[in-house]
Protein backbone atom coordinates (compact mmCIF):
# COMPACT_ATOMS: atom_id res chain seq x y z
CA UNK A 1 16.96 21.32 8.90
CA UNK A 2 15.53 17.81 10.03
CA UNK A 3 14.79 15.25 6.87
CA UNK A 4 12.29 13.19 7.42
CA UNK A 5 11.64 9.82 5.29
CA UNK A 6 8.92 7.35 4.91
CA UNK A 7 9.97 4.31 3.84
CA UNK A 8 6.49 2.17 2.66
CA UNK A 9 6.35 -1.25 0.74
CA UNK A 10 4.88 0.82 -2.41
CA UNK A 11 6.80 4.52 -1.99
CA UNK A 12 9.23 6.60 -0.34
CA UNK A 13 8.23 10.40 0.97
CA UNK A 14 10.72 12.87 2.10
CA UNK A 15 10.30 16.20 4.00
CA UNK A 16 12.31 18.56 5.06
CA UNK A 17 11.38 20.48 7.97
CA UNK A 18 12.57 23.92 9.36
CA UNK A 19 13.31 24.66 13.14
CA UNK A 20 9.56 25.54 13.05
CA UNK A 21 7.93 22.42 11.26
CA UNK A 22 7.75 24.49 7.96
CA UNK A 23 8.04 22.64 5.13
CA UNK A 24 11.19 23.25 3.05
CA UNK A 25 11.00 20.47 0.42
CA UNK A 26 9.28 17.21 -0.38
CA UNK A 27 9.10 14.53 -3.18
CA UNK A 28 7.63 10.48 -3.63
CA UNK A 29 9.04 8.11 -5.50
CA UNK A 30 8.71 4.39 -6.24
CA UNK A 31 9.62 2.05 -3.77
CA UNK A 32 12.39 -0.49 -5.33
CA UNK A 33 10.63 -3.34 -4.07
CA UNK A 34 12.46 -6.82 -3.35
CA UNK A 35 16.00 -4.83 -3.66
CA UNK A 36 17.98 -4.22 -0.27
CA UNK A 37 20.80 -1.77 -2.39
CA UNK A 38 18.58 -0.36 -4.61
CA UNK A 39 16.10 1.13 -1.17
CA UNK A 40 19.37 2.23 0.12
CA UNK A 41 20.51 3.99 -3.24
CA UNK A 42 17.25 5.58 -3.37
CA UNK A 43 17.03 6.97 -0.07
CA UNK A 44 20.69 8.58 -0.51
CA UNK A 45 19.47 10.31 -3.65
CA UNK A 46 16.56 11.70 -2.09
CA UNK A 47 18.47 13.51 0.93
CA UNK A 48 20.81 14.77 -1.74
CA UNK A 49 17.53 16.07 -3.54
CA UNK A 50 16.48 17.54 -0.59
CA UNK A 51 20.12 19.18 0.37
CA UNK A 52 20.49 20.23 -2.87
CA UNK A 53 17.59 21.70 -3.30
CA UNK A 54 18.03 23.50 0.30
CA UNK A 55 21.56 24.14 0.05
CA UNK A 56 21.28 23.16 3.72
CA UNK A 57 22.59 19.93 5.24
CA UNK A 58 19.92 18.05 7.71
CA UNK A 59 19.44 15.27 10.41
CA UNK A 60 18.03 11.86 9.28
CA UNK A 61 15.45 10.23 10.35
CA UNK A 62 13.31 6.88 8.62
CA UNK A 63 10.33 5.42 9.44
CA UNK A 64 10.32 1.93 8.51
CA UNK A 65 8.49 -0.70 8.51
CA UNK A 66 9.17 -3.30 11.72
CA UNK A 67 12.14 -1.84 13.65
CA UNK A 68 16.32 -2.60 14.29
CA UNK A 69 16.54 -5.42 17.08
CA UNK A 70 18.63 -4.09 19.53
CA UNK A 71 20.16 -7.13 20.59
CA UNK A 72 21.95 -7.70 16.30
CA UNK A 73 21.18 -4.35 15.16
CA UNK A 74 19.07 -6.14 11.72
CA UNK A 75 15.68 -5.87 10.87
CA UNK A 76 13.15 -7.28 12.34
CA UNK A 77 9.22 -7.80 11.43
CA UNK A 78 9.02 -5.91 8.62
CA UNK A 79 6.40 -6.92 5.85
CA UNK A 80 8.98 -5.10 3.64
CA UNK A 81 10.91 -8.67 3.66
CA UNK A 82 13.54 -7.79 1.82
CA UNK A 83 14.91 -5.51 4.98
CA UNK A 84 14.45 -8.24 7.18
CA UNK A 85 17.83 -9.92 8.87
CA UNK A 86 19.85 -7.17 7.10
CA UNK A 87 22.00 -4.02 8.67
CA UNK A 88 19.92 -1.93 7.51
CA UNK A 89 21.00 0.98 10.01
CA UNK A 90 24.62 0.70 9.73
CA UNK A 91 24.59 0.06 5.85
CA UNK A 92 22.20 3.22 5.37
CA UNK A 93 24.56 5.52 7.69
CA UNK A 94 28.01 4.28 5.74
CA UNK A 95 25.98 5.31 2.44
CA UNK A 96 24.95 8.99 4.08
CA UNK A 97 28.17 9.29 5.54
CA UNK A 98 26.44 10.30 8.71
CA UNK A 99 24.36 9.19 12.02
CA UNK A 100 20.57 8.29 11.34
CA UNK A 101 17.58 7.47 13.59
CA UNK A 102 15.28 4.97 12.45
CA UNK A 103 12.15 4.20 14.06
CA UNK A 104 8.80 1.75 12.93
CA UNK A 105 6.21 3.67 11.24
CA UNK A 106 3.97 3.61 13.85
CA UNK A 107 6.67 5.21 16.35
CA UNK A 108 6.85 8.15 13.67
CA UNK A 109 2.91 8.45 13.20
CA UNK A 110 2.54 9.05 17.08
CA UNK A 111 5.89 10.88 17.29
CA UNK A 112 4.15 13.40 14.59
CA UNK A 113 1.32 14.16 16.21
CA UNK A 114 2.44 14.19 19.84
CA UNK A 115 5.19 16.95 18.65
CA UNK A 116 3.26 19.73 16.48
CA UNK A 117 0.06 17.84 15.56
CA UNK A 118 -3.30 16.37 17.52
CA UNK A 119 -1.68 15.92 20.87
CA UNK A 120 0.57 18.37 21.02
CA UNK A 121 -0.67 19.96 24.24
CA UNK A 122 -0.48 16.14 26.06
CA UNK A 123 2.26 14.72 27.97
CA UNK A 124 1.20 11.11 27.41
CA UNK A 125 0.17 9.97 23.79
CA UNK A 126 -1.20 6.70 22.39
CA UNK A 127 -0.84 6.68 18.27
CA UNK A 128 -2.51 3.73 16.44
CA UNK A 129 -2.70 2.74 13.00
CA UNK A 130 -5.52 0.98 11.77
CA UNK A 131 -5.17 0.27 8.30
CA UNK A 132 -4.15 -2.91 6.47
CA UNK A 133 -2.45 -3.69 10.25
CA UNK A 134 -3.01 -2.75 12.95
CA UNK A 135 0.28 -0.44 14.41
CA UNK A 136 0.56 1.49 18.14
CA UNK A 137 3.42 3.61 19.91
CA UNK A 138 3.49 5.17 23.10
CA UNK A 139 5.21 8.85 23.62
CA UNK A 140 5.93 10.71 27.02
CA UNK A 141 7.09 14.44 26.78
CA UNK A 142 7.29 13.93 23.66
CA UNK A 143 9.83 11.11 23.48
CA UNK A 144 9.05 7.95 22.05
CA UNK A 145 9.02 4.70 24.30
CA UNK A 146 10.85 1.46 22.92
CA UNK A 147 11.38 -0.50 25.33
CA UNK A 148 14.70 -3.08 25.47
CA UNK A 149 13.44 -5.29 22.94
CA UNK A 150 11.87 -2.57 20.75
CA UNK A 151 8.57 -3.45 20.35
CA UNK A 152 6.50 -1.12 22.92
CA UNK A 153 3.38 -0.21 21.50
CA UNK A 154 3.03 -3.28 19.65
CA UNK A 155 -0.53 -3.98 20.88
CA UNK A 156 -1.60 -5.42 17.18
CA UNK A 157 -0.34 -8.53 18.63
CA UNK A 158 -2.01 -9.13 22.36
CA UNK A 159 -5.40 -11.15 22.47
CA UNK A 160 -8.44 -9.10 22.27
CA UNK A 161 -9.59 -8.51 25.40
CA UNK A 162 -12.88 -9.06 27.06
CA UNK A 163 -13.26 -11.63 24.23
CA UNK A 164 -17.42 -12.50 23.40
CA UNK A 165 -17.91 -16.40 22.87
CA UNK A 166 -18.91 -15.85 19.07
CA UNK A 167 -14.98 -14.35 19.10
CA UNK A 168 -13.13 -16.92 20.86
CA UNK A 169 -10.33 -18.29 20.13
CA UNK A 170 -9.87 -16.13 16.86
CA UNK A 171 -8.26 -16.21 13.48
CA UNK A 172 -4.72 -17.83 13.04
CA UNK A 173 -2.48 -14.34 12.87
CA UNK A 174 0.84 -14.25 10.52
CA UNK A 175 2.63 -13.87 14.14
CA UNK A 176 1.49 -17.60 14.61
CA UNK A 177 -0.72 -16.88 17.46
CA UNK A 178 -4.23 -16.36 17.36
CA UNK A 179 -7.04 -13.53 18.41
CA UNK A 180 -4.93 -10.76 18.03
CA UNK A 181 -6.23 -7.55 17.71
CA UNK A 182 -5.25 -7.19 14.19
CA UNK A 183 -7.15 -10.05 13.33
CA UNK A 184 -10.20 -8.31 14.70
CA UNK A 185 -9.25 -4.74 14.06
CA UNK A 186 -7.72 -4.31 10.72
CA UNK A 187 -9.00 -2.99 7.46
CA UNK A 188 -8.67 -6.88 5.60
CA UNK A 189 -10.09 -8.12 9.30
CA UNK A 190 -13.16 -6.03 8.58
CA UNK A 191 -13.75 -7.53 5.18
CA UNK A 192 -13.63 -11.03 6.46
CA UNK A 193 -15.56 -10.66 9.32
CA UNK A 194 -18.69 -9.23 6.72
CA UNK A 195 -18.14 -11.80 4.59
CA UNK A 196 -18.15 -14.83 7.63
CA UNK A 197 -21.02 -12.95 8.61
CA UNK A 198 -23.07 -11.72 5.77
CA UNK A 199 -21.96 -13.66 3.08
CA UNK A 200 -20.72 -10.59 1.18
CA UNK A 201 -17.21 -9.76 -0.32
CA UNK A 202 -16.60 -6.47 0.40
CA UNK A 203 -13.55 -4.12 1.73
CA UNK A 204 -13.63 -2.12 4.79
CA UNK A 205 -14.31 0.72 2.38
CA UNK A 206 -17.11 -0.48 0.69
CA UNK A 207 -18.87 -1.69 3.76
CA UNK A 208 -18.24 1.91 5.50
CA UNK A 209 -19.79 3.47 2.29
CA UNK A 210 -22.95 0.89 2.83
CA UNK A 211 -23.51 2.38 6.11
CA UNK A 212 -24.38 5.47 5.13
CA UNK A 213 -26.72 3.95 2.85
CA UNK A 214 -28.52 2.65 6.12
CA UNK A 215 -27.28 -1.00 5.31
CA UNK A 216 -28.11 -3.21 8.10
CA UNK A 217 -25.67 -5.70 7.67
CA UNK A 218 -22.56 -3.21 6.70
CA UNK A 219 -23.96 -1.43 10.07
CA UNK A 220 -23.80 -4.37 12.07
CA UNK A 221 -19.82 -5.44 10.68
CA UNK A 222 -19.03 -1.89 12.28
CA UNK A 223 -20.03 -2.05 15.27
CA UNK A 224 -18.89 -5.28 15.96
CA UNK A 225 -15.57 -3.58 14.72
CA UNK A 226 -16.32 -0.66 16.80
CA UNK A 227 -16.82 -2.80 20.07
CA UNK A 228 -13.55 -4.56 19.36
CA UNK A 229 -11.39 -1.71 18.87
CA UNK A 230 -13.10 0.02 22.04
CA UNK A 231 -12.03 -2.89 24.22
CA UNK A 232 -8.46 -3.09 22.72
CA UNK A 233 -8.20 0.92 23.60
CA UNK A 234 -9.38 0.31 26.86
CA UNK A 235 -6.46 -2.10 27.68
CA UNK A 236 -4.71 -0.04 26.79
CA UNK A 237 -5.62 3.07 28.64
CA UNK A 238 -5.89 0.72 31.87
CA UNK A 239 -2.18 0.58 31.26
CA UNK A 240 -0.30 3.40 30.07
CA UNK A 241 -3.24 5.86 30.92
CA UNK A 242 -2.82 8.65 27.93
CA UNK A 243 -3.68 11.76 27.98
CA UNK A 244 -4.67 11.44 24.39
CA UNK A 245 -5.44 9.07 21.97
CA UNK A 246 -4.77 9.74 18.12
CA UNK A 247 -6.02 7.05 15.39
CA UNK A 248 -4.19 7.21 12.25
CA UNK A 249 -4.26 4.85 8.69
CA UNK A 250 -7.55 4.46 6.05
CA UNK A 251 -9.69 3.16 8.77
CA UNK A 252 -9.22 6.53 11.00
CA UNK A 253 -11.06 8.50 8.27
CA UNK A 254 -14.46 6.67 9.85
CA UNK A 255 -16.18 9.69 11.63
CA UNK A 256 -18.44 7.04 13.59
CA UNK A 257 -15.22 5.88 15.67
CA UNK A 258 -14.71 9.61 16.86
CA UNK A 259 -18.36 9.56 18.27
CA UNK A 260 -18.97 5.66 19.35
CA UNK A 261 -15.67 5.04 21.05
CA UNK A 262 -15.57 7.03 24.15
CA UNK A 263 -19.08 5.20 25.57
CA UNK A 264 -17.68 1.95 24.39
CA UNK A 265 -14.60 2.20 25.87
CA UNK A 266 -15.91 3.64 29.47
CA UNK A 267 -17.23 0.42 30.88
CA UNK A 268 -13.81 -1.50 30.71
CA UNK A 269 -11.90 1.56 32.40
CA UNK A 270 -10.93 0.34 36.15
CA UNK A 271 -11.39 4.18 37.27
CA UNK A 272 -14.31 6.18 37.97
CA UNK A 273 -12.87 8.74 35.66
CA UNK A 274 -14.72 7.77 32.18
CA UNK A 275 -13.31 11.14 30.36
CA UNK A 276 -11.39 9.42 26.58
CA UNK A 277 -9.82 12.03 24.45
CA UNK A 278 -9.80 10.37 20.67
CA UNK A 279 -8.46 12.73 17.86
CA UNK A 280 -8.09 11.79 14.23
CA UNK A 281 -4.16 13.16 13.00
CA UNK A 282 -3.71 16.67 12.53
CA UNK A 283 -1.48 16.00 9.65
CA UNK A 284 -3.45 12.89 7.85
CA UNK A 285 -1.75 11.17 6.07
CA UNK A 286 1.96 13.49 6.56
CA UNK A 287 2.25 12.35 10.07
CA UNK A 288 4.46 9.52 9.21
CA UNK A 289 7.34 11.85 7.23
CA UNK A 290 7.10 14.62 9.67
CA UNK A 291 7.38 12.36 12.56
CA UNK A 292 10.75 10.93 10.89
CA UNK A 293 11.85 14.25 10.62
CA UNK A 294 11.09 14.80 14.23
CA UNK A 295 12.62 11.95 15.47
CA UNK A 296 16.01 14.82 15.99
CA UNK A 297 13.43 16.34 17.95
CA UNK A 298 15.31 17.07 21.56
CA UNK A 299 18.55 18.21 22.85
CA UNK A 300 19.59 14.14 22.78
CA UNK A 301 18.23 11.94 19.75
CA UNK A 302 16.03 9.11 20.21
CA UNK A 303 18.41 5.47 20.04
CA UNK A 304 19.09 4.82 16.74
CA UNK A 305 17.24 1.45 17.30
CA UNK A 306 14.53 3.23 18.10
């Protein structure tokens, strides 16, 4: 039996997963929020909820947001801040009594749906969350990629490329740099884009629902949107070349993306190959648990940092 946990800055999920991704138990609860002991005390009575509930004893693995540097082993960039600069590895595994993988959330999301969901017939996956950040993780053969500093994938926070002069230099990001792509790409990016545009304060929601009302100017905010996120992609495929790429978070639940992007992204492509595979997640909005559960998911475990 593999466990699987998603640890969010609102709720915790747990799954429990047979040898064949079948789903043996599940449960949510309330995130203790601003309380480093009481997240670990309620992760350790969810995996004995699970166990009990089982009777069957299972592997570990949390996705979380930011990650485990792997130079001091504490957290690092997670907008969970009460995790951050704590051992949040080793204090979990003393609680459980056992080893535990953690990975970031993003990690698990692509992990998910590279294993048993969207990709699952491709070698080399891209995973990306677009939501109220803007998240990315890179599997091979079904093996995540980390990287020594743990922080492959992080693409959220690399200029947007092929910048327009309208875009140039970009918003001030919480990183401290600015023109990142989750300053252009991200559901709260969205909303302030429309409103520096059109005067209007709406969310990313709202202005997708205005579109298919016909409204001009919530049709124009998405495909300036679309545009942006096409040249981010391309980057990326430029680089790591996947075979597939899946979106995941609120903003993947667009339908436009799945038809606009492929054209969009073709003329940055330095190939004459112009063939882009993009998938929404097989498993919505599951993929993060499952791909916790799955990071056991090989003869050797992923690092622990990872």
């Amino acid at each position: 039996m593999r466990i699987g946990i998603d640890l969010g800055g609102t709720k915790i999920a747990i799954v429990a997963l047979d040898e064949t991704g079948s789903r043996l138990f599940e449960k949510r609860v309330p995130t203790p929020r601003n309380d480093y002991h009481g997240t670990i005390s309620a992760l350790c009575h969810l995996v004995e909820a699970a166990e009990s509930f089982t009777a069957l004893q299972g592997s570990v693995g949390i996705g979380m947001p930011g990650s485990l540097s792997p130079r001091t082993g504490l957290v690092q960039n997670a907008n969970s801040t009460w995790l951050n600069d704590k051992p949040f590895g080793s204090d979990l595994e003393a609680a459980l009594g056992r080893p535990v993988q953690l990975a970031n959330d993003a990690n698990c999301f692509t992990l998910s749906e590279a294993t048993d969901g969207a990709a699952a017939q491709y070698d080399n996956v891209f995973g990306v969350i677009l939501g109220t950040g803007c998240g990315g993780a890179l599997v091979r053969k079904r093996q995540l990629i980390n990287g020594p500093r743990n922080i492959a994938g992080e693409w959220g926070h690399v200029p947007l490329p092929w910048m327009e002069r309208e875009e140039y230099p970009g918003r001030k990001c919480w990183c401290g740099q600015s023109g990142c792509l989750e300053t252009f790409l991200s559901g709260p990016a969205i909303a302030l884009d429309h409103q520096a545009h059109h005067g209007e304060q709406l969310t990313a929601e709202q202005i997708h629902a205005r579109t298919l009302e016909g409204d001009p100017n919530a049709l124009a905010s998405l495909a300036r949107h679309s545009s942006r996120l096409a040249r981010g992609l391309a980057m990326i495929i430029n680089i790591f070349d996947p075979d597939m790429i899946v979106l995941g978070g609120g903003l993947s639940k667009m339908p436009h993306l799945y038809d606009q992007l492929p054209d969009l992204i073709a003329p940055f492509l330095f190939s004459d190959d112009r063939t882009v595979r993009i998938s929404p997640p097989h498993h919505g909005d599951d993929s993060g648990v499952r791909g916790a559960a799955w990071l056991w998911n090989s003869d050797r475990p992923v690092s622990r940092t990872g």
